[in-house]
Structure formats: structure tokens, C-alpha cells
Protein backbone atom coordinates (compact mmCIF):
# COMPACT_ATOMS: atom_id res chain seq x y z
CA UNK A 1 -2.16 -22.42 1.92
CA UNK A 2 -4.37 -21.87 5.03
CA UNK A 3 -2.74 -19.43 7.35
CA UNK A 4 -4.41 -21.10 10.49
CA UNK A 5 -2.35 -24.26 9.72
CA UNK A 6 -0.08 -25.11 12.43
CA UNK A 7 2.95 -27.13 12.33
CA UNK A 8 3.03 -29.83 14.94
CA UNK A 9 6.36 -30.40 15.91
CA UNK A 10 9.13 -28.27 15.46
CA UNK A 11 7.58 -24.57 14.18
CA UNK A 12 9.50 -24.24 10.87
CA UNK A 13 7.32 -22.11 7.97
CA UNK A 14 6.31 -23.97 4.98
CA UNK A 15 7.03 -21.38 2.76
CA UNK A 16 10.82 -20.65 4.36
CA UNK A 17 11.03 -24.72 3.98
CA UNK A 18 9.64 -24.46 0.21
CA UNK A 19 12.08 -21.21 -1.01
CA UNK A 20 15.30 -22.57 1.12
CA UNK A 21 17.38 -24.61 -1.64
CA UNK A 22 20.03 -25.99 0.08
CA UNK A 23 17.90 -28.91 0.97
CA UNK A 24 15.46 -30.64 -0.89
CA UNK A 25 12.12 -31.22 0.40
CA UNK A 26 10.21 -34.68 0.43
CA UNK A 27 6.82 -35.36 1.21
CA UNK A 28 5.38 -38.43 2.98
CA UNK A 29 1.67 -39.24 3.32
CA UNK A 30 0.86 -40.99 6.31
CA UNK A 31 2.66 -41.23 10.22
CA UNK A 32 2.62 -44.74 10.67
CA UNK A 33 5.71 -47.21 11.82
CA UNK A 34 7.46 -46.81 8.07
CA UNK A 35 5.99 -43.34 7.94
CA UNK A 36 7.88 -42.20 10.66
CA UNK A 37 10.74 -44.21 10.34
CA UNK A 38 11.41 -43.00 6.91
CA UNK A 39 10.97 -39.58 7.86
CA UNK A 40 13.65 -39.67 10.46
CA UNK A 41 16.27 -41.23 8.02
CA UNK A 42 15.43 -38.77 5.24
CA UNK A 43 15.85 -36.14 8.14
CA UNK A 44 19.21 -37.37 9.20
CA UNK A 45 20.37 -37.58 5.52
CA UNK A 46 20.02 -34.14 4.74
CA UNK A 47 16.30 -33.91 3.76
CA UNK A 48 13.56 -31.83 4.96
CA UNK A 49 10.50 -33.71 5.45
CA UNK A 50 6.54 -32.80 5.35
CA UNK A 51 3.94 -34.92 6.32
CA UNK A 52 0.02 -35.41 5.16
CA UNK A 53 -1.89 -36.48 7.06
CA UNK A 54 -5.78 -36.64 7.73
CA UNK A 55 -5.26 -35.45 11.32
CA UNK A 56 -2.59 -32.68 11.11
CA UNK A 57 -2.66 -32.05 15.06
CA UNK A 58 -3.25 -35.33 16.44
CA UNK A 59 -0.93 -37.98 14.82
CA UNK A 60 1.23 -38.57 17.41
CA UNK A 61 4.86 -37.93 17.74
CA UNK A 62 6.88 -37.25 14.85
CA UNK A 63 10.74 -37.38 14.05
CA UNK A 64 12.39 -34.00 15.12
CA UNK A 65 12.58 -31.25 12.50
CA UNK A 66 9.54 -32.69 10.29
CA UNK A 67 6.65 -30.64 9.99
CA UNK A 68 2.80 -32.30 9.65
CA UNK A 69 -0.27 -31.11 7.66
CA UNK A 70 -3.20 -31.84 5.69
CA UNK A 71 -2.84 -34.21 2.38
CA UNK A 72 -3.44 -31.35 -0.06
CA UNK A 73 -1.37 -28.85 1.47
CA UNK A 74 1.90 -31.30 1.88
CA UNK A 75 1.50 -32.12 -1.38
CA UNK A 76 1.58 -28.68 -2.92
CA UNK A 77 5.35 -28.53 -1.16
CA UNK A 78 7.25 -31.18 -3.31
CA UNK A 79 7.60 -33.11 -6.30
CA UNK A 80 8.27 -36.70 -4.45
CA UNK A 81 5.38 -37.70 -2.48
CA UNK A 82 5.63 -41.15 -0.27
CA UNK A 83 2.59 -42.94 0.01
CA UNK A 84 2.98 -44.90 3.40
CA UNK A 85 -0.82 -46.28 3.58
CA UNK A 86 -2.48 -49.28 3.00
CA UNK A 87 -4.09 -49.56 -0.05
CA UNK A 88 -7.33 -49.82 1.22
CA UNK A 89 -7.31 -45.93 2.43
CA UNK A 90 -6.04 -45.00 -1.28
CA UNK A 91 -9.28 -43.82 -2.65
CA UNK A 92 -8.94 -39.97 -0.83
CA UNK A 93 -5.95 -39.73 -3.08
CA UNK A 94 -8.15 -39.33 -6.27
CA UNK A 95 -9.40 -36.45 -4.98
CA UNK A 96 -6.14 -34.98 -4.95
CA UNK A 97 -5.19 -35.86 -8.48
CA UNK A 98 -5.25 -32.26 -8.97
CA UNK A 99 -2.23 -31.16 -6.35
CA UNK A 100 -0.47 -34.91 -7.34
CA UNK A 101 -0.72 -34.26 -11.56
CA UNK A 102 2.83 -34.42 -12.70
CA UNK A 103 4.44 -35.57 -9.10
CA UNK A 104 6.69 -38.55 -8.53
CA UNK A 105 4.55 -41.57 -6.41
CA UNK A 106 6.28 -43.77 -4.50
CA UNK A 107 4.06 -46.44 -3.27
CA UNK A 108 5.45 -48.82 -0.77
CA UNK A 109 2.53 -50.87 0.34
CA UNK A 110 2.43 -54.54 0.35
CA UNK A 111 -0.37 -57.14 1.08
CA UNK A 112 -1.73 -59.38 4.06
CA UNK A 113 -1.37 -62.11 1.69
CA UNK A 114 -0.61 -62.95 -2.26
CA UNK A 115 -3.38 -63.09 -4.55
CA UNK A 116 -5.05 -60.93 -2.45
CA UNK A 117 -5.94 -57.91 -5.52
CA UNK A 118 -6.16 -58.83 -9.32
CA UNK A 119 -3.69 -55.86 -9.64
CA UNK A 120 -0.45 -54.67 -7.86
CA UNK A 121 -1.45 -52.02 -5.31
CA UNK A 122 1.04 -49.37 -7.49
CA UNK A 123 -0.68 -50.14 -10.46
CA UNK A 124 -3.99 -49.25 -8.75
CA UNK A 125 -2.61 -46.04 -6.96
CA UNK A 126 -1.56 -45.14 -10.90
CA UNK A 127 -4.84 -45.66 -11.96
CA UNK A 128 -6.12 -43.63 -9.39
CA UNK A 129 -3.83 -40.56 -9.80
CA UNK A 130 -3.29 -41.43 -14.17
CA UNK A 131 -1.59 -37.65 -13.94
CA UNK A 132 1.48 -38.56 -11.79
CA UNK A 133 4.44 -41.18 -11.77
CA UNK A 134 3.97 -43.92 -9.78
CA UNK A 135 7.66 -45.85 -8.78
CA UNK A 136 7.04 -49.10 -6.78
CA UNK A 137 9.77 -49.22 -3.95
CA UNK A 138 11.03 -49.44 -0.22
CA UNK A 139 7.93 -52.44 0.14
CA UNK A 140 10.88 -54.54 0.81
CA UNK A 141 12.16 -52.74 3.69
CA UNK A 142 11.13 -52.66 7.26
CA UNK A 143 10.59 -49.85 9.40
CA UNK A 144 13.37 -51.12 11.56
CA UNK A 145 15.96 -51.58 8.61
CA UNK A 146 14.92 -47.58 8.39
CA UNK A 147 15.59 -46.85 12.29
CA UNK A 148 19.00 -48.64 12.61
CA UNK A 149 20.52 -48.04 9.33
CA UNK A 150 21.75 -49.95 6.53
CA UNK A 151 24.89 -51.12 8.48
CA UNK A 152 22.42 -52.94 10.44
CA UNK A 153 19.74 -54.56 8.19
CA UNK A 154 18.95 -55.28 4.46
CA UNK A 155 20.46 -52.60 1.55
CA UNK A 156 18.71 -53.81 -1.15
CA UNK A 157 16.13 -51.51 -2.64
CA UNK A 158 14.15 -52.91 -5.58
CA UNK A 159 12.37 -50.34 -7.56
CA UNK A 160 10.20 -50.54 -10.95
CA UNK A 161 8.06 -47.95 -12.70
CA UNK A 162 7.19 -46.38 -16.56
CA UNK A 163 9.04 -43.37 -16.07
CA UNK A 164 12.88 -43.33 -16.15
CA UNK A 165 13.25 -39.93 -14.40
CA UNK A 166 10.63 -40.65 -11.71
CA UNK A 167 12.60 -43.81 -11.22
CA UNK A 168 15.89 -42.20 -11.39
CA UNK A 169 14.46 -39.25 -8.80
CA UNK A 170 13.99 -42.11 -6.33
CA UNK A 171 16.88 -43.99 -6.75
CA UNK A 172 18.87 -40.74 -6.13
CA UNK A 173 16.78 -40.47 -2.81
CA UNK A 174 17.92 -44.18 -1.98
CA UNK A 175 21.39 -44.07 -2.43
CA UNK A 176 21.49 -40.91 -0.25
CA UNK A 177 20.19 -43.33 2.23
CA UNK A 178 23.07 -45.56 2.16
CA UNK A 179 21.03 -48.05 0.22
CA UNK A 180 21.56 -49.92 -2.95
CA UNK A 181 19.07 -49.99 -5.99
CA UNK A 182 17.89 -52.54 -8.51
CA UNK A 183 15.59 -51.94 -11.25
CA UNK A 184 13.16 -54.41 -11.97
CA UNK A 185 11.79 -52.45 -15.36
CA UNK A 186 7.96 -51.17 -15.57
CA UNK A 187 5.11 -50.77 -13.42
CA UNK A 188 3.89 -54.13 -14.40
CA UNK A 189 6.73 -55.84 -12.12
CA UNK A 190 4.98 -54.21 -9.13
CA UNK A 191 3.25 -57.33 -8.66
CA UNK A 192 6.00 -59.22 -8.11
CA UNK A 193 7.67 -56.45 -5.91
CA UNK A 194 4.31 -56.84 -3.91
CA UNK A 195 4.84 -60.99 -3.63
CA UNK A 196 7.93 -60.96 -2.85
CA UNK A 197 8.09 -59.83 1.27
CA UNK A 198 5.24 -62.28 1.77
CA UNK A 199 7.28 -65.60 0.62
CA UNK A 200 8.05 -67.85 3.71
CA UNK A 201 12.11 -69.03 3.16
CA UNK A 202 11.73 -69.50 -1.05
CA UNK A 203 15.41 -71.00 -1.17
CA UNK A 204 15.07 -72.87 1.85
CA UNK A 205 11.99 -74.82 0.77
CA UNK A 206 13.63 -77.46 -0.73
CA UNK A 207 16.67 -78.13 1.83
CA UNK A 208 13.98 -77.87 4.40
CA UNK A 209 11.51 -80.62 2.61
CA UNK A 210 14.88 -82.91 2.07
CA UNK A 211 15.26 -82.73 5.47
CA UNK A 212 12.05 -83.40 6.85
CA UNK A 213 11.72 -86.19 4.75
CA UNK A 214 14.96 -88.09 5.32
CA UNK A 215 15.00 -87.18 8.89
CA UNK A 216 11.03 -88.77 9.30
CA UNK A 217 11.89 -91.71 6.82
CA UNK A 218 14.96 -92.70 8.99
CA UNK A 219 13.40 -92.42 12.31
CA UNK A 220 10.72 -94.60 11.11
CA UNK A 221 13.15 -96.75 9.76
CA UNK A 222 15.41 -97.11 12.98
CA UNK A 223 12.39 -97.02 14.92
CA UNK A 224 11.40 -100.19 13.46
CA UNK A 225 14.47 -101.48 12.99
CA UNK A 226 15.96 -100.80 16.92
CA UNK A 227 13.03 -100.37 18.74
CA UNK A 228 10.32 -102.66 17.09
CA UNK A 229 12.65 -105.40 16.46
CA UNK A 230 13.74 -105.48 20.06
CA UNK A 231 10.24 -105.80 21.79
CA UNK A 232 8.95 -108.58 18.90
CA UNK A 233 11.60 -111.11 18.06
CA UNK A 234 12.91 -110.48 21.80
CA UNK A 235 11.25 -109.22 23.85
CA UNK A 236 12.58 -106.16 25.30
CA UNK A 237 11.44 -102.90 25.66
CA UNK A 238 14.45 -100.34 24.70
CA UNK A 239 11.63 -97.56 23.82
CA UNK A 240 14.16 -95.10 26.20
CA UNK A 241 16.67 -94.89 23.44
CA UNK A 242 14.02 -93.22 20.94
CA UNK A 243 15.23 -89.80 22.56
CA UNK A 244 19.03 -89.78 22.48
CA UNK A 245 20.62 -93.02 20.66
CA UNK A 246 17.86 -92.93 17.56
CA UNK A 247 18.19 -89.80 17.61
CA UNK A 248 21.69 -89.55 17.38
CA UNK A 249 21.52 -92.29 14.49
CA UNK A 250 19.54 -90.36 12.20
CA UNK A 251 20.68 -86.44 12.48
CA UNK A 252 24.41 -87.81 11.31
CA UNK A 253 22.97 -90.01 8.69
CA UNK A 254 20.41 -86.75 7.65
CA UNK A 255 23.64 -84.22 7.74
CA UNK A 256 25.60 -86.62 5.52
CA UNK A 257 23.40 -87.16 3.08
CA UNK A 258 22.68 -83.67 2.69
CA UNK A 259 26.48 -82.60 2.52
CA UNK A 260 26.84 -84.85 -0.59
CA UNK A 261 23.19 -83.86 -2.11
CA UNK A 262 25.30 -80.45 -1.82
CA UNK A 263 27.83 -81.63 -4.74
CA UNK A 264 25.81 -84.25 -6.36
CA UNK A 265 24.59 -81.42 -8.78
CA UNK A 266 27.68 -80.02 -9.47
CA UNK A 267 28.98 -83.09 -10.73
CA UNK A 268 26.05 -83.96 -12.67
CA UNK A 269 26.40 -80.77 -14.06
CA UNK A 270 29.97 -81.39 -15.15
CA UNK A 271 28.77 -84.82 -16.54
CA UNK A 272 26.31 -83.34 -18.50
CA UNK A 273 28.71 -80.50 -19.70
CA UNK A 274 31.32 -83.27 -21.23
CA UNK A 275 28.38 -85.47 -22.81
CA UNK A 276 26.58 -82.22 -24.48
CA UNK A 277 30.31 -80.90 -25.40
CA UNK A 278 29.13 -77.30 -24.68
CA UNK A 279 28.67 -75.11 -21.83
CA UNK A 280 26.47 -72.84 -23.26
CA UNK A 281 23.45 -74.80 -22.86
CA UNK A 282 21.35 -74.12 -19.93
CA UNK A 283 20.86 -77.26 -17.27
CA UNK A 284 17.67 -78.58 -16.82
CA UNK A 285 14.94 -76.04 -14.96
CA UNK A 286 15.40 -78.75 -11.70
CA UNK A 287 19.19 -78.95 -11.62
CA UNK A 288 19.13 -75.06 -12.08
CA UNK A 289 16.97 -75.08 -9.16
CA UNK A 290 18.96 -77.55 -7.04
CA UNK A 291 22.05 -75.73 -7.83
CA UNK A 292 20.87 -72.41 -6.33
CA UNK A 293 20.06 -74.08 -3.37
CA UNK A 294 23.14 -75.77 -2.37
CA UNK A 295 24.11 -73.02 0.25
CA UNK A 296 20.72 -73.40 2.30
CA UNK A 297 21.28 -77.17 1.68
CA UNK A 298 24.53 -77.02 3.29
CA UNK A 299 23.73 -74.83 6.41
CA UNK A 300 20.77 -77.01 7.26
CA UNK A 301 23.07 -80.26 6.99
CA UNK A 302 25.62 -78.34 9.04
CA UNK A 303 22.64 -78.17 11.63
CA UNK A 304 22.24 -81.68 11.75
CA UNK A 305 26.09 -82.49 12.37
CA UNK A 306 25.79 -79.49 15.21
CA UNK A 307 23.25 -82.13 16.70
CA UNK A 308 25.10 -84.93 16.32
CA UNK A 309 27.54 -83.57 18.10
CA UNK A 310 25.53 -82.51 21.15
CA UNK A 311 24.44 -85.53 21.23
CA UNK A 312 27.54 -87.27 21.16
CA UNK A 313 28.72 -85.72 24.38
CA UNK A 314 25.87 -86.55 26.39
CA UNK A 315 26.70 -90.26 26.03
CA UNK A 316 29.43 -90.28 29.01
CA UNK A 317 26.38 -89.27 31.26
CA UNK A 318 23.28 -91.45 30.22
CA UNK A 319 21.98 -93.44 32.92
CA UNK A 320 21.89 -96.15 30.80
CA UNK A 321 25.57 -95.71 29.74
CA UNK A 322 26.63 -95.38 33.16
CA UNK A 323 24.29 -98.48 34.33
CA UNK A 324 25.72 -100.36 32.14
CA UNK A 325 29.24 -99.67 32.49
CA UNK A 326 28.48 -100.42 36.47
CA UNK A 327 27.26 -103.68 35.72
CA UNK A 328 30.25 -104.57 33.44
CA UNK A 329 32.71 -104.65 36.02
CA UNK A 330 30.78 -105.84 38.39
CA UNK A 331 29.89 -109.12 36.41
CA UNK A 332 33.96 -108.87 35.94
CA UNK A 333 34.30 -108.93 39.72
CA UNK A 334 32.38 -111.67 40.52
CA UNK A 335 33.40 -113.96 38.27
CA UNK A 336 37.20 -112.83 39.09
CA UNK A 337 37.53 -112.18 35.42
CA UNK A 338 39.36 -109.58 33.08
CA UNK A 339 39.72 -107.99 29.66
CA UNK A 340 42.59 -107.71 27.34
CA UNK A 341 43.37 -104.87 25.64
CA UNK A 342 42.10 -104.68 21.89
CA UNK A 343 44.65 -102.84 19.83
CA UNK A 344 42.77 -102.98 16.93
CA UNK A 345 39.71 -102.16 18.54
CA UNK A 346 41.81 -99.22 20.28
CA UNK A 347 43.04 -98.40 16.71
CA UNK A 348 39.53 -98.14 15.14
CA UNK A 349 38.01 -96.32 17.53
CA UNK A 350 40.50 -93.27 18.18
CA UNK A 351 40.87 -92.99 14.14
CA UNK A 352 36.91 -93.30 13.84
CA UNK A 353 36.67 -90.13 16.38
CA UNK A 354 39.87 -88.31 15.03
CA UNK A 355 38.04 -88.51 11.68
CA UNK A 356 34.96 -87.57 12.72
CA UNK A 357 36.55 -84.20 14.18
CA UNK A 358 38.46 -83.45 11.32
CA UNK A 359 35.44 -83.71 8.98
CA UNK A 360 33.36 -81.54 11.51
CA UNK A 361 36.12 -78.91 11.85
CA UNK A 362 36.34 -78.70 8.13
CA UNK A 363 32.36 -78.58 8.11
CA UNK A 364 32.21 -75.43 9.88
CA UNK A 365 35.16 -73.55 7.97
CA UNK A 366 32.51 -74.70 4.92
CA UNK A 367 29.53 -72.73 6.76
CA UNK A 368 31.27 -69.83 7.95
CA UNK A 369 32.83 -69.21 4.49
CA UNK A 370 29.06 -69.43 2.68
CA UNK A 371 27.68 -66.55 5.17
CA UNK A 372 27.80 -63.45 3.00
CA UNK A 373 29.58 -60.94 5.04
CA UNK A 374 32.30 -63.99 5.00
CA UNK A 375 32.40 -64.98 1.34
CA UNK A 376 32.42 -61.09 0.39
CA UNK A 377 35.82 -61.32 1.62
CA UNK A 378 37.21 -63.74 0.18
CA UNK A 379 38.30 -64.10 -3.87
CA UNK A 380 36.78 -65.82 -6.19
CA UNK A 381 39.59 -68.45 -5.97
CA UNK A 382 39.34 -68.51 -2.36
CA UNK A 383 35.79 -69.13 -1.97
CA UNK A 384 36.32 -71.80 -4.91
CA UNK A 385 39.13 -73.69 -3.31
CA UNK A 386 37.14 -73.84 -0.20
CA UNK A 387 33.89 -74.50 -1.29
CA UNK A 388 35.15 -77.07 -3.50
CA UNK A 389 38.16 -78.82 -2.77
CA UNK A 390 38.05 -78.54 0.52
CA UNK A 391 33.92 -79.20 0.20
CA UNK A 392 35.21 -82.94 -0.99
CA UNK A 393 37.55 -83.13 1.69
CA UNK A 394 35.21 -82.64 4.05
CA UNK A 395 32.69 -85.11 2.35
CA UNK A 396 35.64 -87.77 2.27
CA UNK A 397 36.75 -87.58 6.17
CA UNK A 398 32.57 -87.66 6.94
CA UNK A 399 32.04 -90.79 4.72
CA UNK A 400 35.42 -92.13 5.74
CA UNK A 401 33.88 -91.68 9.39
CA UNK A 402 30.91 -93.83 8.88
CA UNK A 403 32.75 -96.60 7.71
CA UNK A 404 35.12 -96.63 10.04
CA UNK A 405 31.66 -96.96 12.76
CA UNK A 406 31.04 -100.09 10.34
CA UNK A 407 34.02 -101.35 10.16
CA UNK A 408 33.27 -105.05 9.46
CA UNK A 409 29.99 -105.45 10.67
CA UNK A 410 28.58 -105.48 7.29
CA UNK A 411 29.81 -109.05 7.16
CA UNK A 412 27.68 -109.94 10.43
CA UNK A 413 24.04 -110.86 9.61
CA UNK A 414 22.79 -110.32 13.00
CA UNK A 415 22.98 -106.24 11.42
CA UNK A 416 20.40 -107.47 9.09
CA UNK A 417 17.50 -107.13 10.92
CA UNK A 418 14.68 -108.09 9.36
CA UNK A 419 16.75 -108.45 6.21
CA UNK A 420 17.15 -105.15 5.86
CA UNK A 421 20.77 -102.86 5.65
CA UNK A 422 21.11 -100.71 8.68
CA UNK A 423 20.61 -97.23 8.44
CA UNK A 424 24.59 -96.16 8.33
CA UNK A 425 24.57 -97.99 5.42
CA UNK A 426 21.83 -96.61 3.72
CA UNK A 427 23.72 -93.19 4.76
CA UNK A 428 26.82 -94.28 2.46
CA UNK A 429 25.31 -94.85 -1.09
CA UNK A 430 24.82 -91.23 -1.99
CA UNK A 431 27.90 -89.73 -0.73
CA UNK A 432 29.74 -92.72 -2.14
CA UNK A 433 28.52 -92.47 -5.30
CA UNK A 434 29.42 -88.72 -5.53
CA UNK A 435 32.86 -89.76 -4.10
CA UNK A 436 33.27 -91.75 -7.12
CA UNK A 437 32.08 -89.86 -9.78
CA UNK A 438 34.06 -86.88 -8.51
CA UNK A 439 36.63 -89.21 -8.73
CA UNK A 440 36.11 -89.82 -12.73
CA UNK A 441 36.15 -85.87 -13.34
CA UNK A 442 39.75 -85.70 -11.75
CA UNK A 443 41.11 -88.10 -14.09
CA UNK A 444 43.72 -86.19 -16.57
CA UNK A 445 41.72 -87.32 -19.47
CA UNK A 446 38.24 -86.01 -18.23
CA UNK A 447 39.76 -83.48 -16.48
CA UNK A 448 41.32 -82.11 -19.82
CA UNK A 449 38.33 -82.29 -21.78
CA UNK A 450 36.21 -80.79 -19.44
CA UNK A 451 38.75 -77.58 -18.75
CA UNK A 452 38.44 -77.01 -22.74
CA UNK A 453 34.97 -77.44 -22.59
CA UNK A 454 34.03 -74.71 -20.07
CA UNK A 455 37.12 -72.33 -21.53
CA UNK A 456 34.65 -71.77 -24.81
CA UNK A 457 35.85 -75.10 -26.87
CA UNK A 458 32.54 -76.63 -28.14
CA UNK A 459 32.08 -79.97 -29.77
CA UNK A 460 31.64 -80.01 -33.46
CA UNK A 461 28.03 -81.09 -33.89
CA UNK A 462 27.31 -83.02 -37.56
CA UNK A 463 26.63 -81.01 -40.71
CA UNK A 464 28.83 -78.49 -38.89
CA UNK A 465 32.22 -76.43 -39.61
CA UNK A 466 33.73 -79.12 -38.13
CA UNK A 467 36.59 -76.61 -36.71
CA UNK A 468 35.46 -77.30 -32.72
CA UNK A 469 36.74 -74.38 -31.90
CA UNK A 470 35.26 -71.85 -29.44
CA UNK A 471 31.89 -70.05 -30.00
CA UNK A 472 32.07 -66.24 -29.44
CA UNK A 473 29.09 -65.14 -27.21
């Protein structure tokens, strides 16, 4: 070690840091954002911390208590070296295979973009330094996860690699940090690792397209139906109600259909269960798929009710409410006229809005209870009860609430414009026919079988024991 080397920040001696045992010494190449941010947490949980870095006495300001020199001599002071850099600076560090032969690697780089390399960026650094152990991990934390703390941001550390006590080394180091490890196996998951931060919402994809697509098919649909209709057949332009009455037409139809695409594949899962007499045959790849995104599902249809909603309440102060209201009575003035009351009408109308806030009540309770930090909480009987029965509750009062707004005016074909349903009906099929089937599995009978059926109890198949008893896994 040079003796003209200089620590930058706080003047502690290498060699004092090196001999002193109580704490263990880490190494971290390179004082960028993570750099530094790592640095300070290892500092705070005990560690002492060395940097290397090309320029030793101009790298800017480092955490408190961390000392800063050149690549070679950093790495001479420990056994775990972090490689904060981008992988296209990585080629100095074959020239220090020498000082990093038999040294634990972590590489925590990640990509612009996927596809980007033919190989992971740890497998590279590995073939670059063959002599050490290279442990993919941290790439899926952010240097400010690192600054405020794992009470504060993501815990999850995923870590793979080819050696089990390089892996282990760094998992110690992680948990220390107050974060929690999963191994993904060898080196050769790296490139997943790598993929991984760079995918844009994976499990909200397909809520999201559902919802573009219903929500741009029903506009269309209302559009043509409200707005079209209007200014051909008679001649009126009502293009002012595209922004809050067609709009308020298709976010509750959007949300409801959503809700019950939310337990449509649970109960074709039970369905398919009771027909295949086994529960220990996987589902189809797309109702696997569906299945695991029921929570996003649900959140985004939550959204649309949220608008609804909104929208709702701006009704009482719409000019074109209000104008019209004015114009009532004074029509009912000047023809010296009144109106009886309607207590049917009175009847339908309260029950149609106490509905419709039951169902929405019950529709947050269902979103609050799928957040994490809230279904943590709660039992597996709790969340199940929730999630479930009181998931079809909520789907009931909602559906109930859209045909209470029909009421009877399925029976008028002036609805039929165009010869063609209007859009709340269109809304009803889906949740209806999940209603229904849900309906089926409650019946003792079906009920019964299907209890047995996911308890263990399999169906005999032909040129079987014939004993139908359950299978043990």
C-alpha cells in the first residue's frame, strides 16, 4: 500500500481499519447515487466501508466514516467487493483479477433496456474476473430504498450465484440491512435478475388492456348510440354531454364489468375442479394468468367506480341540469299546472341510490383489504371471508344497482336505438352470469362435492383402484 495515499473523508488508517475485528470491512467500487447510498447504510449498520475509485481525491462527498482510494488498493482490504458501475466501465476490472482472485463480487448493475447484451452483465463481470465469485444482487433496489430504509421502501433482495458461501456471505450482509433475501439459484438467473427492474407494470398489463378496451368500445358505443343518434334521426346536437353524462355511463359500466371479470375465474376454476374430479391438476396457462391478476383487476375497477362517483355529484350543478330544471317549472307555471307525487318512482329511486352506496362502501373495504400492509394483517380466514363472500356481496348490491337504473325500460323500444341494447344492459351479462353460476356452486349438492374435492378426494379415473379416495402428495 502506497504511503502517500490519503483518505478523503474522515482520516481513519487502512491498516488500523484492516487489523480492528470488531467490525467487518466491505468494499465498494464506485461513488455514484447507489454507491454512496449503500455505503451510508452499511455504515449505519455496523460496517466499515472502503471505496475504489479511479479518482481517490476528487469523487465528491462521501458518507461520514468511509474512507476512498484507488481500485487496487480497496480491494486488497476485504473479501466482499461491490461493484456499483455500469457495465460498460467493467473492463479495468480484469486488470485487477489479481487483487479480486478468490473475493466475493457483487454486481448490481442493470440495463438501459432488455435485450440490450447477449449475456447478463454478472455473467460477463465473471468472465472477466473467472478467479472470484460473482453473486448477482441489490439491482432491484434503488438508491433511495438505501437512504430511507427498509421501513420506507421495497425489502425484497433477490440474489443468485454458483457459489453457496459467496451467496450466503451476501445474504448475511442483507439481512444486517433489515432486508429480506430470495435465492433465485445460479449465475445463469442473472439475466432475469437484470430484466426484471426494467418491466413497465407486468401484473397490471392485462387489467390495464381490459380496461382500455371496454372503456374505448363503450364510449364508441354510447357515442353512437346518444350522441350520433340524436343529431341524425333528430336532429339535435347533445355533443355537450360527451364530457360528463357519457362519461359517467361508461366508467360504471367499465368498473362493473371488471369487478365480476374479478370472480369469473374463480368460478371457472371451481367448475373445472368438479368436472376434472381433482385438484391437483394445474389450470390452464391463461386462467393461471388471469387468476394472478385479479388484485390489479380489482383496484383498477375500484378506480372506475371512484369516477363514477365524482361524477355523480357534479350532476346537481350542470348547467344543463339546472337549465333544465328552470324550465320545468316554469312550463308548470304557465300553464298553471302540477305534478303528483310518484311513490313508486320515489321508491325506485331512493333504493336504486341506497344500493348503489352500499355496493360502493363494500367496494372500498374490498380495496383496502387487498393492499399488502392491510391483508398482512388479517388471517387467512379473514382475508377469505372478505375477499370472497363479501367480494359477491358487493358484486350483487352493484348488479342489483343497475337494474334497479333499468327498472322496466327494457320493455320500452324507444331504448333500442338503432336496434341495439343500451349499454347498462350490455354491463349486466357478465356479472349476471357469474351471479348465477356462483349460485350453482352454493348448492348443497355441488357444494359437497366440491369441499371433498379440494380436501384431497379425487375421482376414480377407469382402469383405476377404484377406491376414490385421497391422493397423498
Amino acid at each position: 500500500m502506497s504511503g502517500e495515499m490519503k483518505p478523503v473523508s474522515v482520516p481513519l488508517c487502512p491498516l488500523a481499519m484492516a487489523s480492528n475485528p470488531e467490525k467487518e470491512l466491505l468494499c465498494i467500487f464506485g461513488t455514484g447515487d447507489l454507491g454512496r447510498s449503500l455505503g451510508q447504510r452499511l455504515l449505519q449498520t455496523g460496517y466499515k466501508v472502503v471505496y475504489g475509485s479511479r479518482r481517490p481525491h476528487s469523487c465528491g462527498p462521501l458518507p461520514q466514516g468511509a474512507q476512498v482510494m484507488s481500485h487496487a488498493e480497496a480491494a486488497h482490504l476485504s473479501s466482499l467487493v461491490v461493484i456499483c458501475i455500469h457495465r460498460e466501465h467493467y473492463d479495468f476490472l480484469q486488470t485487477l483479477a489479481p487483487q479480486l482472485k478468490g473475493k466475493v463480487l457483487v454486481d448490481v448493475s442493470n440495463n438501459h433496456k432488455t435485450g440490450l447484451y447477449s449475456e447478463a452483465n454478472a455473467e460477463y463481470l465473471q468472465r472477466l474476473v473467472p478467479g472470484a465469485s460473482v453473486v448477482k444482487a441489490f439491482n432491484t433496489i434503488s438508491a433511495w430504498s438505501l437512504q430511507n430504509g427498509p421501513s420506507d421502501a421495497n425489502r425484497q433482495v433477490y440474489l443468485c450465484g454458483d457459489s453457496s458461501e459467496a451467496k450466503q456471505a451476501v445474504a448475511e450482509m442483507a439481512t444486517r440491512l433489515g432486508l429480506s433475501v430470495l435465492d433465485k439459484g445460479c449465475l445463469s438467473a442473472a439475466k432475469e435478475l437484470e430484466d426484471f427492474p426494467l418491466q413497465l407494470f407486468p401484473a397490471w398489463r392485462l387489467p390495464l388492456c381490459l380496461a382500455v378496451c371496454l372503456t374505448a368500445f363503450f364510449f364508441f358505443y354510447l357515442l353512437i348510440q346518444d350522441v350520433v343518434y340524436a343529431y341524425v334521426e333528430q336532429d339535435k346536437d347533445i355533443s355537450f354531454r360527451i364530457m360528463v353524462s357519457l362519461a359517467n355511463k361508461v366508467f360504471p359500466i367499465v368498473s362493473l364489468i371488471m369487478l365480476s371479470l374479478c370472480y369469473l375465474p374463480g368460478v371457472l376454476a371451481s367448475f373445472i375442479q368438479l368436472y376434472r374430479g381433482t385438484k391437483y391438476r394445474r389450470f390452464p396457462g391463461w386462467l393461471d394468468h388471469w387468476m394472478l391478476c385479479r388484485k390489479q383487476m380489482g383496484l383498477v375497477s375500484l378506480g372506475f367506480a371512484f369516477l363514477h362517483v365524482l361524477y355523480t355529484l357534479l350532476i346537481p350543478i350542470r348547467y344543463y341540469v339546472r337549465y333544465k330544471a328552470g324550465e320545468r317549472v316554469v312550463s308548470l307555471i304557465r300553464g298553471n299546472k302540477t305534478t303528483e307525487f310518484d311513490t313508486t318512482a320515489a321508491w325506485r329511486t331512493d333504493s336504486y341510490y341506497s344500493i348503489g352506496i352500499l355496493g360502493f362502501g363494500l367496494y372500498v373495504l374490498l380495496g383496502i383489504t387487498s393492499l399488502s400492509p392491510v391483508s398482512n394483517a388479517l388471517s387467512w380466514r379473514e382475508f377469505t371471508f372478505i375477499q370472497s363472500k363479501l367480494g359477491h356481496l358487493t358484486l350483487f348490491l352493484c348488479t342489483l344497482h343497475v337494474y334497479l337504473y333499468g327498472w322496466d325500460r327494457f320493455l320500452n323500444l324507444s331504448t333500442y336505438k338503432w336496434w341495439t341494447p343500451p349499454g347498462y344492459m350490455l354491463c349486466l351479462v357478465v356479472p349476471s352470469v357469474v351471479l348465477v353460476l356462483k349460485l350453482l356452486l352454493l348448492l348443497p349438492c355441488v357444494d359437497r362435492s366440491l369441499t371433498r374435492i379440494r380436501q384431497g378426494w379425487e375421482r376414480s379415473e377407469p382402469g383405476g383402484d377404484g377406491s376414490g379416495k385421497p391422493l397423498i402428495t
